[in-house]
PDB file of N, CA and C in Angstrom:
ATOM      1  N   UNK A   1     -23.058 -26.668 -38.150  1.00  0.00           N
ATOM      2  CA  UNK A   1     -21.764 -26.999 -37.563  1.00  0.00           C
ATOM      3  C   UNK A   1     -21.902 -28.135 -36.549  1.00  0.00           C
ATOM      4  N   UNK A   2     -22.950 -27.956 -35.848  1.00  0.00           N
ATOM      5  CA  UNK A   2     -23.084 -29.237 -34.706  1.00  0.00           C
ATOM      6  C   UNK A   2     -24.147 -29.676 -34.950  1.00  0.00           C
ATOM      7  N   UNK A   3     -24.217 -30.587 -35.925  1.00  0.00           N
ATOM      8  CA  UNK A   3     -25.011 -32.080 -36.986  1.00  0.00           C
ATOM      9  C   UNK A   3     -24.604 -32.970 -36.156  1.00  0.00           C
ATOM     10  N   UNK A   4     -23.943 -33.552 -36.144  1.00  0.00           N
ATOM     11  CA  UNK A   4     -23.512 -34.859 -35.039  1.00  0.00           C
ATOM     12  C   UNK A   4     -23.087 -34.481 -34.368  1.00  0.00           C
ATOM     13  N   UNK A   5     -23.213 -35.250 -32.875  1.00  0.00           N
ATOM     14  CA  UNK A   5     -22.499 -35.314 -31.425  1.00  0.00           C
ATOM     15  C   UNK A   5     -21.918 -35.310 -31.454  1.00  0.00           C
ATOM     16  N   UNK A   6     -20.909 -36.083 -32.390  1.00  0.00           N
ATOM     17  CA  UNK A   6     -19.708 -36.093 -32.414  1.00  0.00           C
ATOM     18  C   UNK A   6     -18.610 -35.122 -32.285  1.00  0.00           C
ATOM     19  N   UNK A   7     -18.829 -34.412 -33.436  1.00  0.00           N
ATOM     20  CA  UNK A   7     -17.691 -32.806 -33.690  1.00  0.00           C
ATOM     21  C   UNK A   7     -18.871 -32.153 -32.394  1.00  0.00           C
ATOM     22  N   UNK A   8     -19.726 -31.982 -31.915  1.00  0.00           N
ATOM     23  CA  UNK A   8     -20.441 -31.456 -30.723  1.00  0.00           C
ATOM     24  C   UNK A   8     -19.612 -31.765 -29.458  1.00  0.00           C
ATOM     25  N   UNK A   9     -18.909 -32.986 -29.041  1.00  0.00           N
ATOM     26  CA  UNK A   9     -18.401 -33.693 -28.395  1.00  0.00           C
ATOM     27  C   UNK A   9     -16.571 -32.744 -28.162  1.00  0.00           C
ATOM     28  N   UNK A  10     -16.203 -32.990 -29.279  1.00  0.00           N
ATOM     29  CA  UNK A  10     -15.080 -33.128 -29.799  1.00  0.00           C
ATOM     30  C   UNK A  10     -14.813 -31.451 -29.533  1.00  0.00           C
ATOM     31  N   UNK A  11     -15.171 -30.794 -29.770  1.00  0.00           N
ATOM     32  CA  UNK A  11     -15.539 -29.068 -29.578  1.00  0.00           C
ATOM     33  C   UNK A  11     -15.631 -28.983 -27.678  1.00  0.00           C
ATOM     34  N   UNK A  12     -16.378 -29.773 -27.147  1.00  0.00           N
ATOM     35  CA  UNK A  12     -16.881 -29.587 -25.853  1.00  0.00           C
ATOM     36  C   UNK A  12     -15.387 -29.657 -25.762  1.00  0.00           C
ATOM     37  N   UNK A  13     -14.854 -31.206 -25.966  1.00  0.00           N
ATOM     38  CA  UNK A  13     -13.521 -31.573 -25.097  1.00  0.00           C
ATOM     39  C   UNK A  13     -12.293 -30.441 -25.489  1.00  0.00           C
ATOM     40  N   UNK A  14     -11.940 -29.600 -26.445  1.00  0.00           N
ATOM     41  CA  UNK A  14     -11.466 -28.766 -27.162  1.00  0.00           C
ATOM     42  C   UNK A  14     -11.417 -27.716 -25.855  1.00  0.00           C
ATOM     43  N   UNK A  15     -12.658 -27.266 -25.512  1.00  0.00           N
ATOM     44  CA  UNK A  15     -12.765 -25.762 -24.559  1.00  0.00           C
ATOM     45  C   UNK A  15     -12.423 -26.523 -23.530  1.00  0.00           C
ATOM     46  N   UNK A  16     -12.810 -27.644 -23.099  1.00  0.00           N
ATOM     47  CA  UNK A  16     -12.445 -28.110 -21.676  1.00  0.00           C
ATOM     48  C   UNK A  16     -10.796 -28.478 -21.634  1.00  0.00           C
ATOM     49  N   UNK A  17     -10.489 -28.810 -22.145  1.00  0.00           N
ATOM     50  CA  UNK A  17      -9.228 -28.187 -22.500  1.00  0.00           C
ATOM     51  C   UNK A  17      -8.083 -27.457 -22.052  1.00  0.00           C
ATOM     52  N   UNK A  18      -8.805 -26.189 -23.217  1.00  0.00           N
ATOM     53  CA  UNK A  18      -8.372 -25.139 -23.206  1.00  0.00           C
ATOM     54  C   UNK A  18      -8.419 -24.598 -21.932  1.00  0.00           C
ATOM     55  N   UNK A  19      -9.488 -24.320 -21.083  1.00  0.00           N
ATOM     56  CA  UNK A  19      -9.990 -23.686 -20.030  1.00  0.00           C
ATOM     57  C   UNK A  19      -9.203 -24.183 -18.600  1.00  0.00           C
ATOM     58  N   UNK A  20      -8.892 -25.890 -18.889  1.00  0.00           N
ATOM     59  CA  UNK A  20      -8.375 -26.206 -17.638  1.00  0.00           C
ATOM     60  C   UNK A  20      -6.527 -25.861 -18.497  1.00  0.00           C
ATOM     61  N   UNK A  21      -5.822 -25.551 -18.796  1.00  0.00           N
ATOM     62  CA  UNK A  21      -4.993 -24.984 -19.671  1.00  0.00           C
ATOM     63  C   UNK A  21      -4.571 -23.671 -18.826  1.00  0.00           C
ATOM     64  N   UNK A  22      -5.957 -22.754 -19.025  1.00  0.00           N
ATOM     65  CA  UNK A  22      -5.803 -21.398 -18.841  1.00  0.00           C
ATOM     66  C   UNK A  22      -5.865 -21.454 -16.910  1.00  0.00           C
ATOM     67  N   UNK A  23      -6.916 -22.013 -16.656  1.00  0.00           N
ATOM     68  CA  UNK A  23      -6.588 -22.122 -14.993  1.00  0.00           C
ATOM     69  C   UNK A  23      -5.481 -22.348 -14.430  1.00  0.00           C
ATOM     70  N   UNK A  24      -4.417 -23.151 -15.120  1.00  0.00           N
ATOM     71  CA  UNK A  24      -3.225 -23.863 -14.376  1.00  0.00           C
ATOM     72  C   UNK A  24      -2.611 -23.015 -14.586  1.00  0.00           C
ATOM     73  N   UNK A  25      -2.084 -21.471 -15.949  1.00  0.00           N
ATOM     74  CA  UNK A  25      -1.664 -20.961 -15.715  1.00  0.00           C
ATOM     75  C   UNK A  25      -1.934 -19.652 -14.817  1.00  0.00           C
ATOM     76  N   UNK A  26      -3.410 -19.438 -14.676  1.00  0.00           N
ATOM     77  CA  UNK A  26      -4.088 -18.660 -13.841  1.00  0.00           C
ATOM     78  C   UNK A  26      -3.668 -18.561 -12.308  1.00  0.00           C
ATOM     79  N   UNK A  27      -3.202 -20.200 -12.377  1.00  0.00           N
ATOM     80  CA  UNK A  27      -2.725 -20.659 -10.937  1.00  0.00           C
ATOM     81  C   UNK A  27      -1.397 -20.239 -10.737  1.00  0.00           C
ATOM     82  N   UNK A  28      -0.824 -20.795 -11.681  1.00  0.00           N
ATOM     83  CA  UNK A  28       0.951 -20.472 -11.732  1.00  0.00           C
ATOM     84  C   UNK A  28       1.051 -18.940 -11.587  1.00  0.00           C
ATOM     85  N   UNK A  29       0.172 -18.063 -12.025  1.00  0.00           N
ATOM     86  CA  UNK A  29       0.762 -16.567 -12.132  1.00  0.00           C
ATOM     87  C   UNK A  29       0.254 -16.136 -10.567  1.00  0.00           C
ATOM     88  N   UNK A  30      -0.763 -16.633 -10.177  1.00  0.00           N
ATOM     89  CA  UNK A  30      -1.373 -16.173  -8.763  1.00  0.00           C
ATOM     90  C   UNK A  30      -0.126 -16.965  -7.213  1.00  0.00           C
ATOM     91  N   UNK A  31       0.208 -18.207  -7.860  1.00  0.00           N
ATOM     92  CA  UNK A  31       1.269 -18.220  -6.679  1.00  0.00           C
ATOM     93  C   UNK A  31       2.634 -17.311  -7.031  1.00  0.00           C
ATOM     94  N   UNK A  32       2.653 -17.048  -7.860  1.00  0.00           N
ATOM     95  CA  UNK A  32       4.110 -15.962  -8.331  1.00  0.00           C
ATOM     96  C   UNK A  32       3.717 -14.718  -7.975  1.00  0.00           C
ATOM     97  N   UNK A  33       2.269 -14.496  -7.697  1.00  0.00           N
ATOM     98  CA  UNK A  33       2.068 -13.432  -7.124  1.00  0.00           C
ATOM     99  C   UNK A  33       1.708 -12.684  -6.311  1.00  0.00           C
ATOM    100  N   UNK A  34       1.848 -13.978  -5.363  1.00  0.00           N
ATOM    101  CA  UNK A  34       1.464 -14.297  -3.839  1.00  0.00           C
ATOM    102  C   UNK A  34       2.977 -14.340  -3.326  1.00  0.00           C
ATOM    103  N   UNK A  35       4.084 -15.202  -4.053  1.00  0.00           N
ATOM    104  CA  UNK A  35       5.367 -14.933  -3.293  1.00  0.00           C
ATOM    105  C   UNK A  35       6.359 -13.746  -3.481  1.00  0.00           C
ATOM    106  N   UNK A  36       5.649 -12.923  -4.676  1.00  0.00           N
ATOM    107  CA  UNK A  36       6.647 -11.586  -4.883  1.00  0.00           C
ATOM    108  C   UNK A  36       5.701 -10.648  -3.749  1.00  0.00           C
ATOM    109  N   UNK A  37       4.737 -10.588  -3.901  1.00  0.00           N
ATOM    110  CA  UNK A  37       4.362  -9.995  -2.563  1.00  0.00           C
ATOM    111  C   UNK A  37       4.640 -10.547  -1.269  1.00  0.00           C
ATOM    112  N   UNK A  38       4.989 -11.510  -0.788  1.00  0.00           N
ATOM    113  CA  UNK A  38       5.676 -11.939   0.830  1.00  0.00           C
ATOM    114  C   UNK A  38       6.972 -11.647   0.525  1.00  0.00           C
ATOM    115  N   UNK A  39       7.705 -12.003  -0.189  1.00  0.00           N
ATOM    116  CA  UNK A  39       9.376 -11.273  -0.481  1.00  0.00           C
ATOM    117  C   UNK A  39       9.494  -9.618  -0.290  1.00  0.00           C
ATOM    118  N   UNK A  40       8.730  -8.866  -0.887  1.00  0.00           N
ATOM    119  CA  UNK A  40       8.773  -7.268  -0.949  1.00  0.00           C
ATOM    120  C   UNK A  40       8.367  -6.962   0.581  1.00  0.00           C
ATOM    121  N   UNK A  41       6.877  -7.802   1.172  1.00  0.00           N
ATOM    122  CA  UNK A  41       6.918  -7.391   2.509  1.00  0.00           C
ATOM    123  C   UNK A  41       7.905  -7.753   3.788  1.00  0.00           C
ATOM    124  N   UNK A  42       8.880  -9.060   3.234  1.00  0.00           N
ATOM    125  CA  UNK A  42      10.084  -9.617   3.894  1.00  0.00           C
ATOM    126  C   UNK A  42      11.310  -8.423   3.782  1.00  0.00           C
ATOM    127  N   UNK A  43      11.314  -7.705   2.279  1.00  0.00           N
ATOM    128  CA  UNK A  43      12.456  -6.848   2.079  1.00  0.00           C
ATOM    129  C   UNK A  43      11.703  -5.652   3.045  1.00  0.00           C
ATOM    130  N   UNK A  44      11.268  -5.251   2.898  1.00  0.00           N
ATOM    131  CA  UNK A  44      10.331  -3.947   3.441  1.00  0.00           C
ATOM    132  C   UNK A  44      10.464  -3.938   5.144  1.00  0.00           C
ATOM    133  N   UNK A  45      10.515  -5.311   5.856  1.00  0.00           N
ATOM    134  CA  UNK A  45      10.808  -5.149   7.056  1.00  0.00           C
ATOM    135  C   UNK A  45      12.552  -5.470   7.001  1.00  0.00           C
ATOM    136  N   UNK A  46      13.183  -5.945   6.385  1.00  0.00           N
ATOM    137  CA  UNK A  46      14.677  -5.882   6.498  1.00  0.00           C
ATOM    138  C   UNK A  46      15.213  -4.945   6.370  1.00  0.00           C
ATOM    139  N   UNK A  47      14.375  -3.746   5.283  1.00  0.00           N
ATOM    140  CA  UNK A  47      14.655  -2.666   5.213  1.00  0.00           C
ATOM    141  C   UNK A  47      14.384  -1.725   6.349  1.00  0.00           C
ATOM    142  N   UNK A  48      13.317  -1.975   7.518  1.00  0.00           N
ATOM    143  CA  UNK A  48      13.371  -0.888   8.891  1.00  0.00           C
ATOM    144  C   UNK A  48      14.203  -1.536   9.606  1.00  0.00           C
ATOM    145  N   UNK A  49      14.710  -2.859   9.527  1.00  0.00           N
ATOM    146  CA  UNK A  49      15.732  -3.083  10.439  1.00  0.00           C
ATOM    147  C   UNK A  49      17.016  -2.642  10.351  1.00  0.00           C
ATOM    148  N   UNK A  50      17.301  -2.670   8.837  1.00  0.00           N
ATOM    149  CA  UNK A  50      18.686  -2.391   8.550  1.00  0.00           C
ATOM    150  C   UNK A  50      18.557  -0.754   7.914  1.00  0.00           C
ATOM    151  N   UNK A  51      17.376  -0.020   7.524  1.00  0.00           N
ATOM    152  CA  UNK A  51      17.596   1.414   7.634  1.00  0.00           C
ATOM    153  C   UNK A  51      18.437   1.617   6.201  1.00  0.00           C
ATOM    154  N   UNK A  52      18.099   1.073   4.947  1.00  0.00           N
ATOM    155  CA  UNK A  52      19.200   1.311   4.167  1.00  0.00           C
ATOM    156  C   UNK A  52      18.362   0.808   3.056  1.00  0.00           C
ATOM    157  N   UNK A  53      17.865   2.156   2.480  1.00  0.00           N
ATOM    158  CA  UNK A  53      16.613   2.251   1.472  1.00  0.00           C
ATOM    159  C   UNK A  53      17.064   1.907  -0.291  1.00  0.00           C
ATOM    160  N   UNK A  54      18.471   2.099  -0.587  1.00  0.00           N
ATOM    161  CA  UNK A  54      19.276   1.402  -1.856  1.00  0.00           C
ATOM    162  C   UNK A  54      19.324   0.233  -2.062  1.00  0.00           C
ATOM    163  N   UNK A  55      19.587  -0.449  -0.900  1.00  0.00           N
ATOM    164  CA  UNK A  55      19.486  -1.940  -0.947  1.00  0.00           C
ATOM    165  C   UNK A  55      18.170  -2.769  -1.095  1.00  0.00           C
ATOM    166  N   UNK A  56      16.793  -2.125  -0.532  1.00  0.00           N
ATOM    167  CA  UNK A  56      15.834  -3.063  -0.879  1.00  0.00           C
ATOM    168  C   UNK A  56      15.619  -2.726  -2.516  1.00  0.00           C
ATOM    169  N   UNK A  57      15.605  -1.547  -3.242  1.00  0.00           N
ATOM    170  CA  UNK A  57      15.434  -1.292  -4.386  1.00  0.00           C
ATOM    171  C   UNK A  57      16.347  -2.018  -5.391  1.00  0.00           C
ATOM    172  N   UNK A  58      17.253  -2.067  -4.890  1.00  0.00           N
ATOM    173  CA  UNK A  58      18.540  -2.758  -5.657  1.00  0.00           C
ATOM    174  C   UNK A  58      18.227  -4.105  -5.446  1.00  0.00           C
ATOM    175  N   UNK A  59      17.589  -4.597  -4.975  1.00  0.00           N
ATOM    176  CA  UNK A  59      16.747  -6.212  -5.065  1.00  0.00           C
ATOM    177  C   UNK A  59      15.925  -6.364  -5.958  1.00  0.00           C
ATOM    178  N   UNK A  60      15.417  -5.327  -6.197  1.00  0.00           N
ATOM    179  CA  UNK A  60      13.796  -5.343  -6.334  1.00  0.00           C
ATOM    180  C   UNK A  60      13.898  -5.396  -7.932  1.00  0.00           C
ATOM    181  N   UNK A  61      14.978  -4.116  -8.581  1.00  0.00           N
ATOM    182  CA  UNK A  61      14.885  -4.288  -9.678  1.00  0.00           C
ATOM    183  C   UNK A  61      16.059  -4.944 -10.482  1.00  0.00           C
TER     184      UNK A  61
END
């Protein structure tokens, strides 16, 4: 399968790729899941201020 550099090459650039591909969405899901956790801990203190346990749930889902 890897006789010439070439398709050797061509395969490398293929996973490199792919991989920087999978990081960016790796990235995208880790800041989405960095700001649903500061929102829930934002609702979570609006919720001891305002004392009214329907309403953060009723956000939430």
């Amino acid at each position: 399968m890897f006789d010439n550099p070439k398709s050797k090459m061509s395969t490398l650039k293929s996973f490199a790729t792919s991989l920087s591909s999978s990081t960016s969405y790796v990235s995208i899901f880790s800041v989405l899941f960095y700001v649903s956790i500061l929102s829930f801990i934002f609702l979570l203190k609006l919720n001891k201020n305002n004392n009214n346990n329907f309403w953060i749930f009723a956000n939430i889902f």
